[in-house]
Structures are given as C-alpha cells and as structure tokens.
C-alpha atoms as a PDB file:
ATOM      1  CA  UNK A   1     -11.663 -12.223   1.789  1.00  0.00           C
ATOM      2  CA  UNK A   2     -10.990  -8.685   0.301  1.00  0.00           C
ATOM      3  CA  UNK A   3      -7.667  -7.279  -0.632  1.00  0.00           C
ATOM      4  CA  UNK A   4      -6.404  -4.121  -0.983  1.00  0.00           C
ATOM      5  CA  UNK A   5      -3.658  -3.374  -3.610  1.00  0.00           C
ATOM      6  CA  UNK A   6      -2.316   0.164  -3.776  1.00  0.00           C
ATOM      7  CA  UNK A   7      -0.431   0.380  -6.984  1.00  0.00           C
ATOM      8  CA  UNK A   8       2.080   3.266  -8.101  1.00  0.00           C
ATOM      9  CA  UNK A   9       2.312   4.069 -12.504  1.00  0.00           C
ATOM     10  CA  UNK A  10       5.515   4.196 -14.080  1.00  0.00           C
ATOM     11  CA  UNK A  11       5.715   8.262 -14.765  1.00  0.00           C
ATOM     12  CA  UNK A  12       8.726   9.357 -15.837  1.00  0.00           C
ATOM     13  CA  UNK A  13      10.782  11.787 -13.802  1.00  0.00           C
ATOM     14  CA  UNK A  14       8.850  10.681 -10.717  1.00  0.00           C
ATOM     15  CA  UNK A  15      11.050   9.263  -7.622  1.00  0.00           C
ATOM     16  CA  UNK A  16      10.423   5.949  -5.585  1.00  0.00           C
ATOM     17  CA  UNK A  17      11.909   4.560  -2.891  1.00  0.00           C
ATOM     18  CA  UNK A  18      11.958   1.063  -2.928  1.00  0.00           C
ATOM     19  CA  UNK A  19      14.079   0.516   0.197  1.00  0.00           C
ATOM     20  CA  UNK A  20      12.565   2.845   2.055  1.00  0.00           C
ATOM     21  CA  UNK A  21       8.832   1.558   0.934  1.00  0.00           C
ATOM     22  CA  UNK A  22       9.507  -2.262   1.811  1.00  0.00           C
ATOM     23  CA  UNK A  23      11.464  -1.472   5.598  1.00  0.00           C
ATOM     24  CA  UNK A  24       9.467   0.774   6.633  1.00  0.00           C
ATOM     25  CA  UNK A  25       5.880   2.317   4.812  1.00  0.00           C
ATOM     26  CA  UNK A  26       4.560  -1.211   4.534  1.00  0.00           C
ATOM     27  CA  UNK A  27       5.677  -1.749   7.732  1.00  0.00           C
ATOM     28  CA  UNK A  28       3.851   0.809   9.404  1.00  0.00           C
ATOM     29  CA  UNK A  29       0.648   0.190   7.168  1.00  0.00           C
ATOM     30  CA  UNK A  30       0.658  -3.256   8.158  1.00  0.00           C
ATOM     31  CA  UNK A  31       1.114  -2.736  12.024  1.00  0.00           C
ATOM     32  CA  UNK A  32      -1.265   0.144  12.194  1.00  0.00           C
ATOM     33  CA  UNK A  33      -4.042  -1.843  10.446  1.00  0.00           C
ATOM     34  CA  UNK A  34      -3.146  -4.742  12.595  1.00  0.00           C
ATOM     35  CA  UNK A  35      -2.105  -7.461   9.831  1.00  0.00           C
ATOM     36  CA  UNK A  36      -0.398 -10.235   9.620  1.00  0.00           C
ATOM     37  CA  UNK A  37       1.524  -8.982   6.443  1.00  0.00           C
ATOM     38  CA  UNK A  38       1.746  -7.858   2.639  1.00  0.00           C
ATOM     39  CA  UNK A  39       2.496  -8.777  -0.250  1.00  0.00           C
ATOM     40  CA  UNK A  40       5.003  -6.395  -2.373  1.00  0.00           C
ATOM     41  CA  UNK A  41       5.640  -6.227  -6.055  1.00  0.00           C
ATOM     42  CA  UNK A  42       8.193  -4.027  -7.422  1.00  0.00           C
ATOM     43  CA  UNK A  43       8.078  -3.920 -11.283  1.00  0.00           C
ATOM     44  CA  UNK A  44       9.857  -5.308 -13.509  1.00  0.00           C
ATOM     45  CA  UNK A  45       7.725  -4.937 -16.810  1.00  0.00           C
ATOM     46  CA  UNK A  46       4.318  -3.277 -16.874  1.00  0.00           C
ATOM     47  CA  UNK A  47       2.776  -0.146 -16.038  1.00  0.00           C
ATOM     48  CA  UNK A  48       3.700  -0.411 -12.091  1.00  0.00           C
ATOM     49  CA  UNK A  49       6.674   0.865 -10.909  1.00  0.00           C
ATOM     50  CA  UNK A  50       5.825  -0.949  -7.401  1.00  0.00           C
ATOM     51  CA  UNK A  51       2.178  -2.538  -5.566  1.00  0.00           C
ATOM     52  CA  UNK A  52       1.068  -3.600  -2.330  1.00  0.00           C
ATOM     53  CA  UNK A  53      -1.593  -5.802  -1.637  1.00  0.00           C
ATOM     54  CA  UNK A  54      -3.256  -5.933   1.799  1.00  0.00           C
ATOM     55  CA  UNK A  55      -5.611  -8.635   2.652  1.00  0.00           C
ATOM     56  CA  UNK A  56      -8.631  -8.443   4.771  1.00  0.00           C
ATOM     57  CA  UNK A  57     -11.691 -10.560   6.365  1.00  0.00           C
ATOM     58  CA  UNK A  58     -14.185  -8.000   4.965  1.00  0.00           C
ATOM     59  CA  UNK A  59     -14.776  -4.868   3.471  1.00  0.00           C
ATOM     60  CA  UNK A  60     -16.297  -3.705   7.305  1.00  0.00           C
ATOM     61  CA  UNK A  61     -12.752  -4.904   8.533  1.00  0.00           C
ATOM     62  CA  UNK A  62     -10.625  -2.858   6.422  1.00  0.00           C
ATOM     63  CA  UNK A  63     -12.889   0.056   6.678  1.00  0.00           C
ATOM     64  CA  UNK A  64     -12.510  -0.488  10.447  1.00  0.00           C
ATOM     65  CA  UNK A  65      -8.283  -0.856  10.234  1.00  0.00           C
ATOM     66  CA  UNK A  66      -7.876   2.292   8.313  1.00  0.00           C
ATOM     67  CA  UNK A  67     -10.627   4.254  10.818  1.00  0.00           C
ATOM     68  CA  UNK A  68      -7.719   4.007  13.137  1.00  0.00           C
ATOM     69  CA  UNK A  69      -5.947   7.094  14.433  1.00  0.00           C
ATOM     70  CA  UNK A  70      -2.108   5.959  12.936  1.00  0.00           C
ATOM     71  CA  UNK A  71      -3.493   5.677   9.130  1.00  0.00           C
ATOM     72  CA  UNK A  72      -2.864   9.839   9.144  1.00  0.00           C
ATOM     73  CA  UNK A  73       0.499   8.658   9.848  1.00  0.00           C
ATOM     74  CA  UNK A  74       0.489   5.737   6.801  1.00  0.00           C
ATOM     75  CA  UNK A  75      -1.149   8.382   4.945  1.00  0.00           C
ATOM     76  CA  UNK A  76       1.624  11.297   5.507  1.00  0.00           C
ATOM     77  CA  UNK A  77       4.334   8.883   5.372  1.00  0.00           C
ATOM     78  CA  UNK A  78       3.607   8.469   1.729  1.00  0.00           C
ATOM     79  CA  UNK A  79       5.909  11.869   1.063  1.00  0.00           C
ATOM     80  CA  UNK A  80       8.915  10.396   2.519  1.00  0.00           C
ATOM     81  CA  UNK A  81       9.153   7.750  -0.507  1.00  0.00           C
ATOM     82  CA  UNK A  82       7.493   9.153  -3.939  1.00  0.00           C
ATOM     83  CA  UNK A  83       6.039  11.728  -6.004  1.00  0.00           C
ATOM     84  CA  UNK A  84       3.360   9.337  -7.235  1.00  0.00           C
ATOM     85  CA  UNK A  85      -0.612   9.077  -6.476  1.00  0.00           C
ATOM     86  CA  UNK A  86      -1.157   5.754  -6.351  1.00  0.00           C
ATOM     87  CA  UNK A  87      -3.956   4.139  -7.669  1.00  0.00           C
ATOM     88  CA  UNK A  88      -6.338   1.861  -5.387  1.00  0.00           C
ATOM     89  CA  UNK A  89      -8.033  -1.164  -6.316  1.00  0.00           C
ATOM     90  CA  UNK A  90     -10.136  -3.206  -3.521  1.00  0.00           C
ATOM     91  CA  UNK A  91     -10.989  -6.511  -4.770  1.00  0.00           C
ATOM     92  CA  UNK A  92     -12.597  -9.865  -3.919  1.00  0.00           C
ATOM     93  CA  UNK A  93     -10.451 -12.935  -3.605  1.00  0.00           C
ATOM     94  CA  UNK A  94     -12.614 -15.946  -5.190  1.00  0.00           C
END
C-alpha cells in the first residue's frame, strides 16, 4: 500500500483555505483519481499549516490515477485556496 501525503509549511503571510480545501480540492482530487477517500490534517502545532494523505494499491496505481486528464484540473485548482508549494512525500505503509 503506498500513500501519498501532500503537505503545506507554515510561511507567514501566506493564505489557506481550509474550507475551501476540505469541500471541495480534496474532493475533486479524490474523485478524479478514483478513491475511496482522504485523510486531512489541518495543524494545530508543527511545521504544517494543513496535509492530505492519499492512499493507493501501488506506486503503478497512483502513477496511473494522476495520468488522468482531470489532475490538470486538481493541479490548477490549487490557486483557488493558497499561496503555498506544497511539499510531497510518497511513502510505504508497513
């Protein structure tokens, strides 16, 4: 099993929008990519502001979900909620 968690820093000055992330970015991610859900963290303490975490059979799986045509769409949508990169981290789940 692999997941997927896309993380956003804490940076001052930068805007998030949790509401909008939760209803409907994650949303669309996970319909696009054809999941049955995601996990979301929105920060409390640490150096995240917000995460999602994605799970998937296999590293061919998700590499096959986010091949799909609507992931331009998950990928521009990521404008209508922050100013922050996020930072990806694809893992194993053991």
């Amino acid at each position: 099993m692999i997941k997927l968690s896309v993380m956003y820093p804490m940076i001052e000055g930068a805007v998030f929008d949790h509401d909008y992330y939760r209803d409907h970015h994650v949303p669309l991610a996970v319909r696009t990519w054809g999941l049955e859900g995601a996990e979301i963290d929105k920060g409390v303490d640490g150096p995240y502001i917000a995460a999602v975490h994605f799970r998937f059979e296999s590293v061919e799986a998700m590499t096959a979900a986010m091949s799909v045509e609507g992931s331009k769409d998950v990928a521009a949508d990521v404008a209508r909620y922050t100013t922050i990169t996020p930072v990806r981290q694809i893992s194993e789940i053991v």
